[in-house]
N, C-alpha and C. Protein backbone atom coordinates (compact mmCIF):
# COMPACT_ATOMS: atom_id res chain seq x y z
N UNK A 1 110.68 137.96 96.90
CA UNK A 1 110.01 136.69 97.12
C UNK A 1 108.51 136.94 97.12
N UNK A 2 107.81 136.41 96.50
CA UNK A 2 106.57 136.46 96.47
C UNK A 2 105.67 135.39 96.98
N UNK A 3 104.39 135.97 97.09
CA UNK A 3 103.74 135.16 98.15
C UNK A 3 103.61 133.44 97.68
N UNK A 4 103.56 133.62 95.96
CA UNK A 4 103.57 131.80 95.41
C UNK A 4 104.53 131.22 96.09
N UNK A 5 105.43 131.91 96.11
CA UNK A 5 106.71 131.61 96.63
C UNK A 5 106.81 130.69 97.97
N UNK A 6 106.10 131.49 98.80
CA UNK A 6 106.19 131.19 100.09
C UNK A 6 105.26 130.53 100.40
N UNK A 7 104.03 130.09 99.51
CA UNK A 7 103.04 129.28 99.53
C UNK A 7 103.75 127.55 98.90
N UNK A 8 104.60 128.28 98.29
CA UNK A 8 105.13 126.72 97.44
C UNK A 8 106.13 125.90 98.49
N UNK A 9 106.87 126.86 99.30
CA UNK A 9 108.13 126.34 100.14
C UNK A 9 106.91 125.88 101.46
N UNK A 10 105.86 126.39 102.04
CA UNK A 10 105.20 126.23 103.12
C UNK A 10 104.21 124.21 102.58
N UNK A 11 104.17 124.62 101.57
CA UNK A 11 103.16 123.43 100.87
C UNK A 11 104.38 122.27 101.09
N UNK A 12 105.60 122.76 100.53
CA UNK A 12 106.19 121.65 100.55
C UNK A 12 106.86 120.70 101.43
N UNK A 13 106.61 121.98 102.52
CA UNK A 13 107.56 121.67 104.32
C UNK A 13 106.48 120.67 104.88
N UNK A 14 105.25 120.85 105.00
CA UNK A 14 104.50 120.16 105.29
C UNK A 14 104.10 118.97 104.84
N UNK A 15 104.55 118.75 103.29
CA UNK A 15 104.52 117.54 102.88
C UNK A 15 105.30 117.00 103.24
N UNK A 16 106.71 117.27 103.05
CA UNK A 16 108.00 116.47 104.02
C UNK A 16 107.73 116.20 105.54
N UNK A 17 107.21 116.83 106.33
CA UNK A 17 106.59 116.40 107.68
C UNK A 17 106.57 115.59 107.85
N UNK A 18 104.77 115.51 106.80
CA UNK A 18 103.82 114.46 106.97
C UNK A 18 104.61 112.91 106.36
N UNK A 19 105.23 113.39 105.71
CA UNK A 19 105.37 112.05 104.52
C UNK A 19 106.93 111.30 106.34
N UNK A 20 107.48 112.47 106.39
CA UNK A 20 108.26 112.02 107.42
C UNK A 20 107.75 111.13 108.61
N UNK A 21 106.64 111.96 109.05
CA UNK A 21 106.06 111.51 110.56
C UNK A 21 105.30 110.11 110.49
N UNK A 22 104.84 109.97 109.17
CA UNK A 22 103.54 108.85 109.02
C UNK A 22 104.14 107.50 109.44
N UNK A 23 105.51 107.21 109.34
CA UNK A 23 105.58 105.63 109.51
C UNK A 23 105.46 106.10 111.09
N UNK A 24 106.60 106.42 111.57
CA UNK A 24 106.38 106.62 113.31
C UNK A 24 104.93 106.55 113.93
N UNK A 25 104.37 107.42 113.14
CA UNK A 25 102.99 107.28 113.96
C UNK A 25 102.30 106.13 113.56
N UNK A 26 102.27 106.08 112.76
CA UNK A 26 101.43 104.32 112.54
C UNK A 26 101.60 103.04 113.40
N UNK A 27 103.27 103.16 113.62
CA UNK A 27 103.73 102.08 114.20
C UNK A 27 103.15 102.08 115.94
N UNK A 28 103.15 103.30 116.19
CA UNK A 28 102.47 104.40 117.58
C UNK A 28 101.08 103.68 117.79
N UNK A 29 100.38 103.80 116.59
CA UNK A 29 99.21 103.76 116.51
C UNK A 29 98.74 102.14 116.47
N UNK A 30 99.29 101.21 115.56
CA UNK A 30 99.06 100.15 115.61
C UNK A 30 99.73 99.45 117.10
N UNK A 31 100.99 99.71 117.46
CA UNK A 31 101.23 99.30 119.33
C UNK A 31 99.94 99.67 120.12
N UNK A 32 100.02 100.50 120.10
CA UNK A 32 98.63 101.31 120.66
C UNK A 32 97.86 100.84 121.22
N UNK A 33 97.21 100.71 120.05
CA UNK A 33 95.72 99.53 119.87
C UNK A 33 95.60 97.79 120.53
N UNK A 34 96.85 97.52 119.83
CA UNK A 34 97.46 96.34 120.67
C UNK A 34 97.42 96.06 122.22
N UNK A 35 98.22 97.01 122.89
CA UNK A 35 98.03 97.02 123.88
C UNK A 35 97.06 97.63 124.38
N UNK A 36 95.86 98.41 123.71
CA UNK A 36 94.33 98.45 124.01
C UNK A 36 93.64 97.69 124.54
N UNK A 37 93.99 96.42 123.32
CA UNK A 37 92.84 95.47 123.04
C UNK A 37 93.72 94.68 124.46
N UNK A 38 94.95 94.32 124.33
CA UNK A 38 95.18 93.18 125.69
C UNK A 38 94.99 94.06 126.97
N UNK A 39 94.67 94.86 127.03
CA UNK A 39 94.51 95.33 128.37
C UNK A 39 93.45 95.43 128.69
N UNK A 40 92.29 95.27 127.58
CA UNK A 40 90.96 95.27 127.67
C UNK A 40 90.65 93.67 127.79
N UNK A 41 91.20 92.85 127.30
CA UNK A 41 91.06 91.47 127.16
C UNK A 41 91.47 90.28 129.07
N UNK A 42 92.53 91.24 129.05
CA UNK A 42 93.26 90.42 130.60
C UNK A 42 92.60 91.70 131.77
N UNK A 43 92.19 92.76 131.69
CA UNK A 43 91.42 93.52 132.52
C UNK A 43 92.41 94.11 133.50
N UNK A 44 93.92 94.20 132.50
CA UNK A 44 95.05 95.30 133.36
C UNK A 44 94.61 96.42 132.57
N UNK A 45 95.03 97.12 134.25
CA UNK A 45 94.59 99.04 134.20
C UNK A 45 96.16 99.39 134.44
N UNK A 46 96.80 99.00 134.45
CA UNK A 46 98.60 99.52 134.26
C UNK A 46 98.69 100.36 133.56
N UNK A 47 98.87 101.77 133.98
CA UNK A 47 99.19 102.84 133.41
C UNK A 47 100.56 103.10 132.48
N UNK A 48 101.75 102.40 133.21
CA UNK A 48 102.83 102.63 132.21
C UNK A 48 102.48 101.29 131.34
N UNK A 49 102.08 100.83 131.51
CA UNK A 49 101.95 99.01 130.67
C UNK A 49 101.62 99.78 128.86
N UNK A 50 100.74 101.26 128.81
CA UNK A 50 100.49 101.73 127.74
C UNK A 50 101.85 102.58 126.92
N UNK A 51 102.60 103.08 127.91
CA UNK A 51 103.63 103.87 127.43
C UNK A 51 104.73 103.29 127.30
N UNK A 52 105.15 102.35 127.54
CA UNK A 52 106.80 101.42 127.82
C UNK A 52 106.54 100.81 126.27
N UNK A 53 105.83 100.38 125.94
CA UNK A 53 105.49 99.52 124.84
C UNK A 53 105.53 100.70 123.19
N UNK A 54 104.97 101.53 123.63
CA UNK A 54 104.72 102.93 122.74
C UNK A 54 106.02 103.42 122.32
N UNK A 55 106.89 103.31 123.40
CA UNK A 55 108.37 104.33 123.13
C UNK A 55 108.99 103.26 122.75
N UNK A 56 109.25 101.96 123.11
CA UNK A 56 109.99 101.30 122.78
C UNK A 56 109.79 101.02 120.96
N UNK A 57 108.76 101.45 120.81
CA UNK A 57 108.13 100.64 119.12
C UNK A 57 108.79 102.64 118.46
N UNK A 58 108.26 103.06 118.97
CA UNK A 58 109.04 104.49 118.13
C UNK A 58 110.16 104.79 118.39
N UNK A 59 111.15 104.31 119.16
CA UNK A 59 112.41 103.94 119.03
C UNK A 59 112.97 103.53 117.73
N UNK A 60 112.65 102.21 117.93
CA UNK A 60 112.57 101.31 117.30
C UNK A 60 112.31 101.51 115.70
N UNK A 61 111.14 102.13 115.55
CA UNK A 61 110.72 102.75 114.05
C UNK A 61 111.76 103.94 114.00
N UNK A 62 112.29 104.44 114.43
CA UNK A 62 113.12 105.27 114.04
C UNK A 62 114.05 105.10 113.74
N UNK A 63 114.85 103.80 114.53
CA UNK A 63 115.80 103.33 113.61
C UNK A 63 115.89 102.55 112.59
N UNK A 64 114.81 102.22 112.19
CA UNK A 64 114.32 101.67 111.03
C UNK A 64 114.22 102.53 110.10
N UNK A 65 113.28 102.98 109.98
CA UNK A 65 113.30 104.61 109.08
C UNK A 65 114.06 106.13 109.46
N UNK A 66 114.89 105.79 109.85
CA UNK A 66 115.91 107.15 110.13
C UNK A 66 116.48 107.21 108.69
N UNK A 67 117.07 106.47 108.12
CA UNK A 67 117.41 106.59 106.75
C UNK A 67 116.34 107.50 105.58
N UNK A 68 114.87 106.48 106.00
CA UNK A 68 113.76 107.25 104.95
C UNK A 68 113.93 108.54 104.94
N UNK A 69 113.73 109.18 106.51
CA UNK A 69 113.66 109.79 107.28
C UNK A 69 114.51 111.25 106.66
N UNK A 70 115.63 110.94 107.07
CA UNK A 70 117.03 111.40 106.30
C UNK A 70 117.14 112.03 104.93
N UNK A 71 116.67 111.07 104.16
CA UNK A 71 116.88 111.37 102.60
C UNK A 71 115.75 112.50 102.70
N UNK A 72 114.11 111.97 102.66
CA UNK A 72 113.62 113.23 102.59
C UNK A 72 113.49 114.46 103.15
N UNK A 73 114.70 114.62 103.86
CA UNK A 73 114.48 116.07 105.20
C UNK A 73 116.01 116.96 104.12
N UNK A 74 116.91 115.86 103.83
CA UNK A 74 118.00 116.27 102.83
C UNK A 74 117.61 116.66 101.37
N UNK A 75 116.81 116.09 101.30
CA UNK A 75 116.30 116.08 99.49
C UNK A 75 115.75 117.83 99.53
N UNK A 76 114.96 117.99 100.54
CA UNK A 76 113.91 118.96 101.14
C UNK A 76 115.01 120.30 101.42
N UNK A 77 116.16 120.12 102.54
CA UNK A 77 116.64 121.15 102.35
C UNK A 77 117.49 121.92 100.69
N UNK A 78 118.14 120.32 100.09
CA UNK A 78 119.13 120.98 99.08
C UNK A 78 118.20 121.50 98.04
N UNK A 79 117.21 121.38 97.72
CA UNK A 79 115.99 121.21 97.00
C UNK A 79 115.83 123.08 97.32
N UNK A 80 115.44 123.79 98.55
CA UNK A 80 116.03 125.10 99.22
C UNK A 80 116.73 125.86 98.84
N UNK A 81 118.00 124.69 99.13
CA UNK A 81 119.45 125.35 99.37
C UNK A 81 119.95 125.98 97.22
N UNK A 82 119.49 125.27 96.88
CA UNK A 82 119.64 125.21 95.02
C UNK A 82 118.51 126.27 94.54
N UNK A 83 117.48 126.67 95.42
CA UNK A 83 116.39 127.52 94.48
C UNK A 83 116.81 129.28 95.23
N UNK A 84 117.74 128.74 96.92
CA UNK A 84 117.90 130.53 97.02
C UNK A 84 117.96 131.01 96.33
N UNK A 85 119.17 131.13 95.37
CA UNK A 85 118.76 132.30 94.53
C UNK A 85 117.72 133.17 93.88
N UNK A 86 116.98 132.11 93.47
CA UNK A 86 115.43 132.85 93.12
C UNK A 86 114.86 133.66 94.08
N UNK A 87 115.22 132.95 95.27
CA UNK A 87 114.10 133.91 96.27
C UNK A 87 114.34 134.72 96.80
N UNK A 88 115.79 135.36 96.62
CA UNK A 88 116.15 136.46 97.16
C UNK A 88 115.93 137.62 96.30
């Protein structure tokens, strides 16, 4: 196995990650803000008021995109599982 090798499988794990993680976090990110702005707006300092809202929405996005989710983590391993041979 050579180092392209292991540069190509490392390049590609990380793209599956990212491409994985991005809806979750967005959805993270846009709740977020949301409850930023109303907590800045009504002048609650409620500490869980930020986190109850956060988990419930990445829950939530996950079962929404668990499928996306799925295919590219499967595509990613058989994609692997079909080139061992080369890399041994």
């Amino acid at each position: 196995m050579t180092e392209g090798q292991v540069l190509d499988i490392v390049r590609d794990a990380i793209y599956t990650v990212i491409i994985c993680a991005a809806p979750v976090l967005l959805v993270s990110l846009v709740v977020g803000l949301i409850v930023s702005i109303f907590q800045t707006v009504t002048s609650i300092q409620e500490q869980t008021l930020t986190f109850v809202p956060k988990i419930l929405a990445v829950f939530i996005s996950l079962l929404i995109f668990g499928p996306f989710i799925l295919e590219h983590v499967t595509e990613f391993i058989t994609e692997l599982w079909n080139d061992f041979s080369i890399y041994i």
